[in-house]
C-alpha atoms as a PDB file:
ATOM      1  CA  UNK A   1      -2.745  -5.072 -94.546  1.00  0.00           C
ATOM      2  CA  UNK A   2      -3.530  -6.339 -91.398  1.00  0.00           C
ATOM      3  CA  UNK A   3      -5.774  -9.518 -91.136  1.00  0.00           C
ATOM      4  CA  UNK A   4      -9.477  -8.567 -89.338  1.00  0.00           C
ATOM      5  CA  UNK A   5      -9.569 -10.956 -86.307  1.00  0.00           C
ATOM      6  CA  UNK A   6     -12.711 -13.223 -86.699  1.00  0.00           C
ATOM      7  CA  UNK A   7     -14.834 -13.710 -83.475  1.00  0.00           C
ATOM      8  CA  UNK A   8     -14.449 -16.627 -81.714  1.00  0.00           C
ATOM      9  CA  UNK A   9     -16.844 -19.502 -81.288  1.00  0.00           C
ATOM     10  CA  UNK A  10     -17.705 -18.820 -78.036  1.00  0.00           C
ATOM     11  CA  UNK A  11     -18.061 -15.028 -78.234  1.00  0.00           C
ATOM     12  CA  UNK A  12     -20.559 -15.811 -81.662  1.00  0.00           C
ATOM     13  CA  UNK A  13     -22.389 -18.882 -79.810  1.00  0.00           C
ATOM     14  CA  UNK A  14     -22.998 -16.689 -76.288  1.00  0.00           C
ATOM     15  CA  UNK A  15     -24.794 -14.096 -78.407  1.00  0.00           C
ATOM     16  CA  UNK A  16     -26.793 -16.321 -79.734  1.00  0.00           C
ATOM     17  CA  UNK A  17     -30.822 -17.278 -79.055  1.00  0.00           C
ATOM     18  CA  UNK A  18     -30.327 -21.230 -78.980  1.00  0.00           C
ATOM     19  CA  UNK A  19     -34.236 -21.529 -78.894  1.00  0.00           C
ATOM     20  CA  UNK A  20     -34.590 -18.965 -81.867  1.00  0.00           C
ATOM     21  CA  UNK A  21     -31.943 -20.916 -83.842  1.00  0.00           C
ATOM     22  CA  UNK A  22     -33.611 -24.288 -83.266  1.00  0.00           C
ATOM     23  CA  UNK A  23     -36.855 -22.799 -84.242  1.00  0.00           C
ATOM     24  CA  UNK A  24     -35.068 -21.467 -87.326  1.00  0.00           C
ATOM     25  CA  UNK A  25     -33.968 -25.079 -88.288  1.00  0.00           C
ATOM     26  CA  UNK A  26     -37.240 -27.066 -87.563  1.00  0.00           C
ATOM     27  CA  UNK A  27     -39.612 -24.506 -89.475  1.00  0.00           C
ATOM     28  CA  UNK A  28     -36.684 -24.681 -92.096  1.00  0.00           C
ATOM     29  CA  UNK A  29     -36.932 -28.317 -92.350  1.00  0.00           C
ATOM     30  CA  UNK A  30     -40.498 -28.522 -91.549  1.00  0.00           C
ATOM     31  CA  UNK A  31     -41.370 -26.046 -94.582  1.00  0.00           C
ATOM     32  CA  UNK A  32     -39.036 -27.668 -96.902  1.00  0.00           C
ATOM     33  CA  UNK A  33     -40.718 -31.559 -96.254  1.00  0.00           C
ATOM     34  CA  UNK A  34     -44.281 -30.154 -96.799  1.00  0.00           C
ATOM     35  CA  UNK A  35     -43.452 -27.854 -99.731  1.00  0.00           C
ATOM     36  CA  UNK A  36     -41.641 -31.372-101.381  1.00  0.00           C
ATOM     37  CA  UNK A  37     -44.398 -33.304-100.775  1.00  0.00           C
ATOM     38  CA  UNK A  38     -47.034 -30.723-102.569  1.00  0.00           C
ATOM     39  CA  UNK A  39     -48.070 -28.660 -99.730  1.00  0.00           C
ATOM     40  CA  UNK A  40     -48.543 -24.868-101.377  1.00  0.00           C
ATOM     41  CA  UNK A  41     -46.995 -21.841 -99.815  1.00  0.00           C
ATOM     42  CA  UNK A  42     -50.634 -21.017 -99.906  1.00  0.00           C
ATOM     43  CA  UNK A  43     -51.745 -23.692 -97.442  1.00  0.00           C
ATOM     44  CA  UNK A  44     -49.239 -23.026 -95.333  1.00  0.00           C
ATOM     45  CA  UNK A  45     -49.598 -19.531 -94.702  1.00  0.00           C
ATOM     46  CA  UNK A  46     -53.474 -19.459 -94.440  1.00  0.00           C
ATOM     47  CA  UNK A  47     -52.816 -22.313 -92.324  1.00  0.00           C
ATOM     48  CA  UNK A  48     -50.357 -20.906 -90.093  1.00  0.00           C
ATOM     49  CA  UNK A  49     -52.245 -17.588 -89.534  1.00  0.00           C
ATOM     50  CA  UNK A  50     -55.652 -19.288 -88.417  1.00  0.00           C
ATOM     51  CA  UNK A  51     -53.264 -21.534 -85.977  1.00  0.00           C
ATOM     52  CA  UNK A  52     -51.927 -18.770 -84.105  1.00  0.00           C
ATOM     53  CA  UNK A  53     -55.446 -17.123 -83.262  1.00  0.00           C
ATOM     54  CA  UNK A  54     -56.205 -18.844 -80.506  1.00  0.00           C
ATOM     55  CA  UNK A  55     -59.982 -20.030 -80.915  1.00  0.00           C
ATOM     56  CA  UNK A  56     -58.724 -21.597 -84.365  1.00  0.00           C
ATOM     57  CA  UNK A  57     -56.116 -24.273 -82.838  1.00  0.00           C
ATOM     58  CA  UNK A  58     -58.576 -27.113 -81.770  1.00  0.00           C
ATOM     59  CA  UNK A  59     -60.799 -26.665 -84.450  1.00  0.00           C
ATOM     60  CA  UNK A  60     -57.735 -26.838 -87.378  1.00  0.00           C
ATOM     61  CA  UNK A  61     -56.299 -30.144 -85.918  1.00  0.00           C
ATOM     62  CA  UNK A  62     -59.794 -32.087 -85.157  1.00  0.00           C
ATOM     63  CA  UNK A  63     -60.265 -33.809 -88.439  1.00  0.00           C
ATOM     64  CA  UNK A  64     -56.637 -34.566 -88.317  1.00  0.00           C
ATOM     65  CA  UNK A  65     -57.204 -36.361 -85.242  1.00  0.00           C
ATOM     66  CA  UNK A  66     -60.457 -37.970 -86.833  1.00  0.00           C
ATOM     67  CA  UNK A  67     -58.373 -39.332 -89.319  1.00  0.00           C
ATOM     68  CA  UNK A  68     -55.680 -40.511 -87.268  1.00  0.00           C
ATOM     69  CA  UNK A  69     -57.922 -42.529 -85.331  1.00  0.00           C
ATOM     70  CA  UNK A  70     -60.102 -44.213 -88.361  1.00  0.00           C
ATOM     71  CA  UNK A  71     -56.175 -44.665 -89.725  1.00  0.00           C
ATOM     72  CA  UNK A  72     -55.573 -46.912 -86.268  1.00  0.00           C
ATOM     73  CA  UNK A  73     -59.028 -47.949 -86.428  1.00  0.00           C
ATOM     74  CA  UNK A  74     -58.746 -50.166 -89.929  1.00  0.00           C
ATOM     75  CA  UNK A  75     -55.484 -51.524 -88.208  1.00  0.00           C
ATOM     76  CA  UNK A  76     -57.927 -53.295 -85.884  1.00  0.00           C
ATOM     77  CA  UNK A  77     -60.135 -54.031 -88.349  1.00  0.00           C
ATOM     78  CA  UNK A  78     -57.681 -55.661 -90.574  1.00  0.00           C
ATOM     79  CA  UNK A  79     -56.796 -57.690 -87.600  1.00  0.00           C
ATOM     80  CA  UNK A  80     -60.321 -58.981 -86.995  1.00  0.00           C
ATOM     81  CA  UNK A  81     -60.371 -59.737 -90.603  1.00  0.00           C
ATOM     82  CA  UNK A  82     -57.629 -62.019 -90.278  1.00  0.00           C
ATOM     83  CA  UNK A  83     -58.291 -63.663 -87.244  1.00  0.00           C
ATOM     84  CA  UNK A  84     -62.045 -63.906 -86.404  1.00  0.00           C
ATOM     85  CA  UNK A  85     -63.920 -67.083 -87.238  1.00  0.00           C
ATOM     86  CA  UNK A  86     -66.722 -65.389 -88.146  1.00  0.00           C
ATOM     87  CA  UNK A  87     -64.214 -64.201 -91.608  1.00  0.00           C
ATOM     88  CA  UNK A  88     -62.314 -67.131 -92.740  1.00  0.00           C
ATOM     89  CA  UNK A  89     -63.308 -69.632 -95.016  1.00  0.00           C
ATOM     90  CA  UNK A  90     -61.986 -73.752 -94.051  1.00  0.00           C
ATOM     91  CA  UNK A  91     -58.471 -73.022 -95.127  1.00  0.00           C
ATOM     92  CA  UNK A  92     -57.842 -69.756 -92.375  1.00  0.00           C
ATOM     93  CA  UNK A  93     -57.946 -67.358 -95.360  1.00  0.00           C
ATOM     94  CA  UNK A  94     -60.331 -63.689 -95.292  1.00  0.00           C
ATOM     95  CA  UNK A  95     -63.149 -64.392 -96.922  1.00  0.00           C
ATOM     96  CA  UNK A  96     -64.077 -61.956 -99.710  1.00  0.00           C
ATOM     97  CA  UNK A  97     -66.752 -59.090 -97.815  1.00  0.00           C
ATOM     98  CA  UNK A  98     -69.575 -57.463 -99.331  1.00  0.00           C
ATOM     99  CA  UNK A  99     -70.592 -53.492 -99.317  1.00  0.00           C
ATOM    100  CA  UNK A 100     -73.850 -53.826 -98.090  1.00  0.00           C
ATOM    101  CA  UNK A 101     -75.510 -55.691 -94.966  1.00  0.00           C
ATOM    102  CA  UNK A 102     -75.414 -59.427 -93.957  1.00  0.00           C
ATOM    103  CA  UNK A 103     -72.855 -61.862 -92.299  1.00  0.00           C
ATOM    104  CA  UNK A 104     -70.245 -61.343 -94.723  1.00  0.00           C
ATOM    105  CA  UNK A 105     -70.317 -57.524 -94.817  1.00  0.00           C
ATOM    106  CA  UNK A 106     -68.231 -54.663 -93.883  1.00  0.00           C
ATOM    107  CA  UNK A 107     -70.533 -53.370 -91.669  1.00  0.00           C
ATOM    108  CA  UNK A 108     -70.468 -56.854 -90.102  1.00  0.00           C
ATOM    109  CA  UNK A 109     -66.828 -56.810 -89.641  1.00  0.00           C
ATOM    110  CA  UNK A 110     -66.438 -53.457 -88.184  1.00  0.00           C
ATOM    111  CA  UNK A 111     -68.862 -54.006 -85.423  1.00  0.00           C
ATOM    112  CA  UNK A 112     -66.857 -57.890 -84.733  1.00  0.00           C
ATOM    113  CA  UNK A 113     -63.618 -55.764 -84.502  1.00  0.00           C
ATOM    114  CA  UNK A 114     -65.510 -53.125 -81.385  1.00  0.00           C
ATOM    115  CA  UNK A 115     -63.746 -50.015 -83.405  1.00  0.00           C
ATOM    116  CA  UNK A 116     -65.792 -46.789 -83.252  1.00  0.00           C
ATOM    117  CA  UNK A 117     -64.968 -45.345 -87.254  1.00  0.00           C
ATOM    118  CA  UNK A 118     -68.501 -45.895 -89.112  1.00  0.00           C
ATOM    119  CA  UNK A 119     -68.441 -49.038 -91.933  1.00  0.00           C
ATOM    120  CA  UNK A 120     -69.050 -46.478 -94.501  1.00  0.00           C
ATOM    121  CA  UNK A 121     -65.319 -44.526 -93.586  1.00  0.00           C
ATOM    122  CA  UNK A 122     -64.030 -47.818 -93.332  1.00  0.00           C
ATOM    123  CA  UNK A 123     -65.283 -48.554 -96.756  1.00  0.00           C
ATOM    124  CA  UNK A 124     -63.800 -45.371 -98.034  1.00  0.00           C
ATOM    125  CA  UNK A 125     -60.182 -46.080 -96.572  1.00  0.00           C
ATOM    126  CA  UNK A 126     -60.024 -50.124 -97.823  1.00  0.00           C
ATOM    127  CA  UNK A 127     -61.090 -48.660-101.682  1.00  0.00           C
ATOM    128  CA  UNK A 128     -58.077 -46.474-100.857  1.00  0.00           C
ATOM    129  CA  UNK A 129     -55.826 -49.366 -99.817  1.00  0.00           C
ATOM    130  CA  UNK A 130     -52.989 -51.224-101.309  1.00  0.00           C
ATOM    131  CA  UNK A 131     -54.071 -54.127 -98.581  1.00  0.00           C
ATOM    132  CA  UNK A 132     -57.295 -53.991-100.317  1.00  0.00           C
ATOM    133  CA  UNK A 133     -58.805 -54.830-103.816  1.00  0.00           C
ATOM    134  CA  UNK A 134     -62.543 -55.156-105.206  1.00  0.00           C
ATOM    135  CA  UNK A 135     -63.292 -58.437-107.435  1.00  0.00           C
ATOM    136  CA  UNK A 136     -65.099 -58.168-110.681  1.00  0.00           C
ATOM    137  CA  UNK A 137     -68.640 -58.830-108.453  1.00  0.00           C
ATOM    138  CA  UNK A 138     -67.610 -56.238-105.885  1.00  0.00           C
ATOM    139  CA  UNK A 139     -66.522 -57.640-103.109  1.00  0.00           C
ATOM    140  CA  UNK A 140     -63.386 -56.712-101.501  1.00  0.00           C
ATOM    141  CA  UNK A 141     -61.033 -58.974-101.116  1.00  0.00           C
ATOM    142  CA  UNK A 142     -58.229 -58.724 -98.318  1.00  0.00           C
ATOM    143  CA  UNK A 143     -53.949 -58.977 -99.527  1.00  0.00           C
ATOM    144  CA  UNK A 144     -52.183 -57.980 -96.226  1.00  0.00           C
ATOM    145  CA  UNK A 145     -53.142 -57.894 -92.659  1.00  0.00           C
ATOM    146  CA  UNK A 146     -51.343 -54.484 -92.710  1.00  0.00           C
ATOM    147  CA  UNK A 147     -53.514 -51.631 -93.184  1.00  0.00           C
ATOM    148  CA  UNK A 148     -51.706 -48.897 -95.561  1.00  0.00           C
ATOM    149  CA  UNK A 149     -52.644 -46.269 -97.159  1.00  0.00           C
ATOM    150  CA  UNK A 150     -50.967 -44.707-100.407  1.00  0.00           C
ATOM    151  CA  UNK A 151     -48.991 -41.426-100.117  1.00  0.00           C
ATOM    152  CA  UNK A 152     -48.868 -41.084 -96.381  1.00  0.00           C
ATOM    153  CA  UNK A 153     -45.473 -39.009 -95.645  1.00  0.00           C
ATOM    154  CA  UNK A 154     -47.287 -36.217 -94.558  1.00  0.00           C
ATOM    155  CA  UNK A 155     -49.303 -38.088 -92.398  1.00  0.00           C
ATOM    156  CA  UNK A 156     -46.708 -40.569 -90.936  1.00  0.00           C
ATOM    157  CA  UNK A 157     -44.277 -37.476 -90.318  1.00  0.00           C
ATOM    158  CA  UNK A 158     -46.968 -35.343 -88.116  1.00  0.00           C
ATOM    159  CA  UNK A 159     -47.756 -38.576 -86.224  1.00  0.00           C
ATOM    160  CA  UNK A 160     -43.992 -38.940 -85.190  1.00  0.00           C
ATOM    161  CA  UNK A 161     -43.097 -35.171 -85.041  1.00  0.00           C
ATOM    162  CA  UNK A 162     -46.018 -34.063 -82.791  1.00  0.00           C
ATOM    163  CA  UNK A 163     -45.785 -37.148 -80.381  1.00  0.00           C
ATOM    164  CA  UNK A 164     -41.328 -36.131 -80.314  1.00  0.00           C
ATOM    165  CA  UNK A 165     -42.296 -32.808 -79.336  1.00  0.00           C
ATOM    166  CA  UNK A 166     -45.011 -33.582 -76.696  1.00  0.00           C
ATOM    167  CA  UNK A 167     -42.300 -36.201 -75.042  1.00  0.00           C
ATOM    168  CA  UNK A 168     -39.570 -33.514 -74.467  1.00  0.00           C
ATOM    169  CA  UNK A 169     -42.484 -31.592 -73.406  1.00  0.00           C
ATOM    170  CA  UNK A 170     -43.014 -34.365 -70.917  1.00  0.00           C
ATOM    171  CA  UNK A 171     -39.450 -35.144 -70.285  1.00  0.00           C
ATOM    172  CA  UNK A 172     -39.002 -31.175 -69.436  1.00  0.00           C
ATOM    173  CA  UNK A 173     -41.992 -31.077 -66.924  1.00  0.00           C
ATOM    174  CA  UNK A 174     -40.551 -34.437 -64.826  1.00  0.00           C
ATOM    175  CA  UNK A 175     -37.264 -33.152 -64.268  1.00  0.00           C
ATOM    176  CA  UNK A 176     -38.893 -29.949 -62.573  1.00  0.00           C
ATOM    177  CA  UNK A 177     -41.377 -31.870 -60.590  1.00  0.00           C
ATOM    178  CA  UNK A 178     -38.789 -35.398 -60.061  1.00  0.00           C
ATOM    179  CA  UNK A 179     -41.203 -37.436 -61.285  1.00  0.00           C
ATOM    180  CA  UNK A 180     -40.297 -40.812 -63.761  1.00  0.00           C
ATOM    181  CA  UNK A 181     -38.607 -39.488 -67.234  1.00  0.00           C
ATOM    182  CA  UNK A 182     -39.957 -40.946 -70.616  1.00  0.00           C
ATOM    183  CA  UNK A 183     -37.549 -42.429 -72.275  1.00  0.00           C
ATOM    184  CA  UNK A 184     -35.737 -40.350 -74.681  1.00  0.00           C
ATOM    185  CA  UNK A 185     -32.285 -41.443 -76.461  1.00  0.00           C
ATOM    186  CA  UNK A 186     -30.616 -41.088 -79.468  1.00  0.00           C
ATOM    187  CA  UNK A 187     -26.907 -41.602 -80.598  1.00  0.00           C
ATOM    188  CA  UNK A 188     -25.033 -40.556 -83.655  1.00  0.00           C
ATOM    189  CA  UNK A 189     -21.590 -39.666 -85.195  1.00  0.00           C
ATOM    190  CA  UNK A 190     -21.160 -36.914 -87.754  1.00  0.00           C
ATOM    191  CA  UNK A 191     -18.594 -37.919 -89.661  1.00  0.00           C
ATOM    192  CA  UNK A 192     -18.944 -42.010 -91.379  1.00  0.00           C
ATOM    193  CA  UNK A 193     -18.320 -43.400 -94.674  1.00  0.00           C
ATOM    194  CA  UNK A 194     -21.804 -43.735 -96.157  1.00  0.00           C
ATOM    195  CA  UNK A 195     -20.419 -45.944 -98.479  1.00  0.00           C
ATOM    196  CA  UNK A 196     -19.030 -48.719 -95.829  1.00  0.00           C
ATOM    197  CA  UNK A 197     -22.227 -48.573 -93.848  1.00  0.00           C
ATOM    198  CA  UNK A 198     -24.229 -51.597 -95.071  1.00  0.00           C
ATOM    199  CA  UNK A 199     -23.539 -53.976 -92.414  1.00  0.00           C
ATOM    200  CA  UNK A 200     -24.819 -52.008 -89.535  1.00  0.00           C
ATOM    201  CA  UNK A 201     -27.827 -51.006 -91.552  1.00  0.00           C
ATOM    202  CA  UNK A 202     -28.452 -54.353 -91.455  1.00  0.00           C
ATOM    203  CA  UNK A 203     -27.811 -55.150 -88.210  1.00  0.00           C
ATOM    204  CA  UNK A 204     -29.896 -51.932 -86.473  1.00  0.00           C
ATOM    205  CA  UNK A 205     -32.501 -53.343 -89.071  1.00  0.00           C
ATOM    206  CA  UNK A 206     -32.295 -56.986 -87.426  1.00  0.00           C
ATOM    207  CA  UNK A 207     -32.053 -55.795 -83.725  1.00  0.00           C
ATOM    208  CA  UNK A 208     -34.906 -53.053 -84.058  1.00  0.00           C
ATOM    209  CA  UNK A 209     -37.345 -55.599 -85.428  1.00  0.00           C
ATOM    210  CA  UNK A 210     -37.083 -58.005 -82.687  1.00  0.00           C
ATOM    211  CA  UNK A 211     -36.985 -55.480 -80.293  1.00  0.00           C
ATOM    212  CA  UNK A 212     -40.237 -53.736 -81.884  1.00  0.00           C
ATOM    213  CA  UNK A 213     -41.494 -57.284 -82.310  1.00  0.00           C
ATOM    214  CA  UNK A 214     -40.983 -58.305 -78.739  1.00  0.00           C
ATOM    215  CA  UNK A 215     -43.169 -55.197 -77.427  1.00  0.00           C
ATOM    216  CA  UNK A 216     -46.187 -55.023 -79.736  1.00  0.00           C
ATOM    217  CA  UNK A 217     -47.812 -57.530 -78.272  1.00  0.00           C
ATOM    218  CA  UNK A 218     -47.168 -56.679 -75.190  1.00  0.00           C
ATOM    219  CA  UNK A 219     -48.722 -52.940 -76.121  1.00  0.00           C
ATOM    220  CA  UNK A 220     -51.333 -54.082 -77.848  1.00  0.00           C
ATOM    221  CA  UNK A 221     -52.596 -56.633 -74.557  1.00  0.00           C
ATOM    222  CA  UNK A 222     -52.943 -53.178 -72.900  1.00  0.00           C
ATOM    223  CA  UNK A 223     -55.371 -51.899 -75.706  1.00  0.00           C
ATOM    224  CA  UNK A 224     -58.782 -50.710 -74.013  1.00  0.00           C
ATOM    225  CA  UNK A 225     -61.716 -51.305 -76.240  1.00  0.00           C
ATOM    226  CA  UNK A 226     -64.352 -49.002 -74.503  1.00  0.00           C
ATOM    227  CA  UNK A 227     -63.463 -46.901 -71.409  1.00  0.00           C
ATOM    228  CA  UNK A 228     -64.861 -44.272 -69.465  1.00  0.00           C
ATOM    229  CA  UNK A 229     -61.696 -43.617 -66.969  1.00  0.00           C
ATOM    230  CA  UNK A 230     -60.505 -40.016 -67.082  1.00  0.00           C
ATOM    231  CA  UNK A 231     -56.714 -41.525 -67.333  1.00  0.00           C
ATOM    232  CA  UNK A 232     -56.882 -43.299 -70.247  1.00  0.00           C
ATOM    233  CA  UNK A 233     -53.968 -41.976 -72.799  1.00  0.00           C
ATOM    234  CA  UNK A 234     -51.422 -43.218 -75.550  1.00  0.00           C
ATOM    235  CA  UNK A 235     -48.768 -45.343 -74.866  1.00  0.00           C
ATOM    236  CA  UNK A 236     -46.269 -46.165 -77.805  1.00  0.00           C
ATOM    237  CA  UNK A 237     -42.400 -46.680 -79.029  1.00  0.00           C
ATOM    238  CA  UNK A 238     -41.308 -45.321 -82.463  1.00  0.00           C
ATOM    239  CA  UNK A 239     -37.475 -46.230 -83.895  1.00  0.00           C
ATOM    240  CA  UNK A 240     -35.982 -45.053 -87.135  1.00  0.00           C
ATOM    241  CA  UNK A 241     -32.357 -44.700 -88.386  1.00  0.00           C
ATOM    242  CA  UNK A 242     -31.400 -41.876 -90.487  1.00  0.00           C
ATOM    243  CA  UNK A 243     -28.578 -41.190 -92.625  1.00  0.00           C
ATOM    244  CA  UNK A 244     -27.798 -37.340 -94.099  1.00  0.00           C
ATOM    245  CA  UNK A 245     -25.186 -36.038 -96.659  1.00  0.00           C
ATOM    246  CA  UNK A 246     -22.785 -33.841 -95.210  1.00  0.00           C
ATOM    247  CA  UNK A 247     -22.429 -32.472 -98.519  1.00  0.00           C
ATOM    248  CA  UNK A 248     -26.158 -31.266 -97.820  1.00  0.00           C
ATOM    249  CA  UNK A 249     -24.493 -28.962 -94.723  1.00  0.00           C
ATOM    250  CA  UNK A 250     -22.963 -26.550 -97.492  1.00  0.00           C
ATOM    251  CA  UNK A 251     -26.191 -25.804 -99.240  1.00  0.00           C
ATOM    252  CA  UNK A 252     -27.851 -25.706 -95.224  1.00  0.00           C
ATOM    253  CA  UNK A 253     -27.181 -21.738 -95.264  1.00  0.00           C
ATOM    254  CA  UNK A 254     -28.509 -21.267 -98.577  1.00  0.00           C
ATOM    255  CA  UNK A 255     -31.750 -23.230 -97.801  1.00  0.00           C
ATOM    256  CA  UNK A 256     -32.376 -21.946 -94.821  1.00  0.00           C
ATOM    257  CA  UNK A 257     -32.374 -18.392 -96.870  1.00  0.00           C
ATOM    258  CA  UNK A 258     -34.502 -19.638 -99.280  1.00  0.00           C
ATOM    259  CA  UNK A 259     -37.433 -20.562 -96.149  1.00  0.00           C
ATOM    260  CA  UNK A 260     -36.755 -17.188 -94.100  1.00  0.00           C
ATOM    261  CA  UNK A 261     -39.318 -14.776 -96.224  1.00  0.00           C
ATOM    262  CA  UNK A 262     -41.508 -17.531 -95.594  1.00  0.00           C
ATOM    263  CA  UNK A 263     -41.128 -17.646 -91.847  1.00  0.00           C
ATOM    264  CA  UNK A 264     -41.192 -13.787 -91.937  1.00  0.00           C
ATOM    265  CA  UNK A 265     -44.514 -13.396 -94.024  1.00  0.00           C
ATOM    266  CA  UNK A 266     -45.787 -15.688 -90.791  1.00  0.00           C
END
C-alpha cells in the first residue's frame, strides 16, 4: 500500500493564521496560569464577556489600577519608614507606629512619604504584609524595607504581561513612524541539559542584580512626587530567566485542547 505523502512544513505553515495561532497559545497559557492559581471558569467568562462590550473596559480594570498604585505607593512608604528622621529611634532602626493620630502614626508617615493612597488603605495593606507585624499593644512594627504582599502571582504576572504587550505595541508603532525603538530583547536555546545548568543560573542571577541594582537609583531620582504636566508616564526595566520542560511540549497539544471550549464559549 502506498505511503500518503504528508504536507510539507512550508505548505502547512503558509496556510496558517500566525496571529490566530499566537492568540491560541497566549489565551492557552493565560487561562491555564489563572485557572492554577484559583481563578474560576466562572470569573473568567463573566469577565471576559463584560471586557469585550466596549463601555465595560475602563470601568473593569480601574480598581486594578487603584491597587497597583497603593501596591507602589507602600513601596514609598516603606522607604520613608526607613529613612526619615522623623521614624527612627537613636540606633537608625523604624520605630514601632501607632493606628491612630500623632507623631508616631501611620497617618503621620504616609503624609512624610508625599504618596496619594489614604493611611487607612495603607493600614489595610501593612496588616496584610509579611514586612509588617502588630506587637501585643498594637503597634506595627516594621521587618523589611521591602513592601510584599502574600499571594501576589496574579498580580505580579498582569503587571509584567500588560506592560510586554503595550511595549511591542510601542515597538510596532516606531518602526512605522522611525521614531526611537524601546528596547526589546530576549535570547534562548531550545534544546540544554537542565540538569548542567546551575552555573549560569548563577551567573545571569549575579549579572542581572548589579545591572538592576545599578539603574534603580537612577529610576527612582526621576520619580515625580506631584505633577500636573500632560507627559508624565511610566518608565521601568523588568528581567527574568525562565526555564521549561520540553517534556511539557508533548502534552502542549493536549492542553491546548483542554482550553479551546473555553476560548470558544468566549
Amino acid at each position: 500500500m502506498a505511503r500518503r505523502k504528508s504536507a510539507s512544513p512550508s505548505k502547512t505553515i503558509a496556510g496558517l493564521d500566525l496571529n490566530q495561532q499566537g492568540a491560541n497559545a497566549l489565551l492557552a497559557a493565560t487561562f491555564e496560569f489563572l485557572l492554577r492559581n484559583d481563578i474560576s471558569k466562572k470569573f473568567i467568562l463573566d469577565f471576559a464577556r463584560k471586557y469585550l462590550v466596549r463601555n465595560q473596559r475602563s470601568r473593569s480594570l480601574r480598581l486594578y489600577r487603584e491597587l497597583e498604585q497603593a501596591q507602589e505607593d507602600m513601596g514609598l512608604i516603606m522607604g520613608t519608614w526607613f529613612s526619615h528622621p522623623k521614624f527612627l529611634d537613636a540606633s537608625g532602626n523604624p520605630i514601632p507606629l501607632n493606628a491612630g493620630k500623632g507623631p508616631n502614626s501611620i497617618a503621620q508617615l504616609v503624609r512624610a512619604s508625599g504618596v496619594r493612597v489614604q493611611a487607612s488603605i495603607a493600614q489595610e495593606l501593612m496588616r496584610r504584609s509579611r514586612s509588617v507585624k502588630i506587637n501585643g499593644g498594637g503597634r506595627l512594627i516594621a521587618l523589611r524595607r521591602a513592601f510584599v504582599l502574600p499571594k501576589l502571582e496574579v498580580l505580579r504576572a498582569a503587571f509584567v504581561v500588560e506592560r510586554y504587550l503595550d511595549t511591542l505595541q510601542q515597538i510596532a508603532f516606531g518602526q512605522q513612524k522611525e521614531i526611537p525603538l524601546i528596547l526589546e530583547r530576549s535570547c534562548h536555546v531550545s534544546e540544554v541539559d537542565l540538569k548542567r545548568i546551575i552555573p549560569i543560573l548563577r551567573d545571569i542571577e549575579s549579572r542581572g542584580t548589579a545591572f538592576m541594582d545599578s539603574i534603580d537609583g537612577d529610576l527612582e531620582g526621576r520619580r515625580l512626587r506631584k505633577s500636573k504636566r500632560k507627559s508624565v508616564g511610566e518608565l521601568g526595566v523588568h528581567v527574568f530567566v525562565w526555564t521549561k520542560s520540553s517534556n511539557k511540549a508533548l502534552k502542549s497539544s493536549t492542553k491546548l485542547r483542554s482550553v479551546r471550549a473555553l476560548q470558544n464559549r468566549l
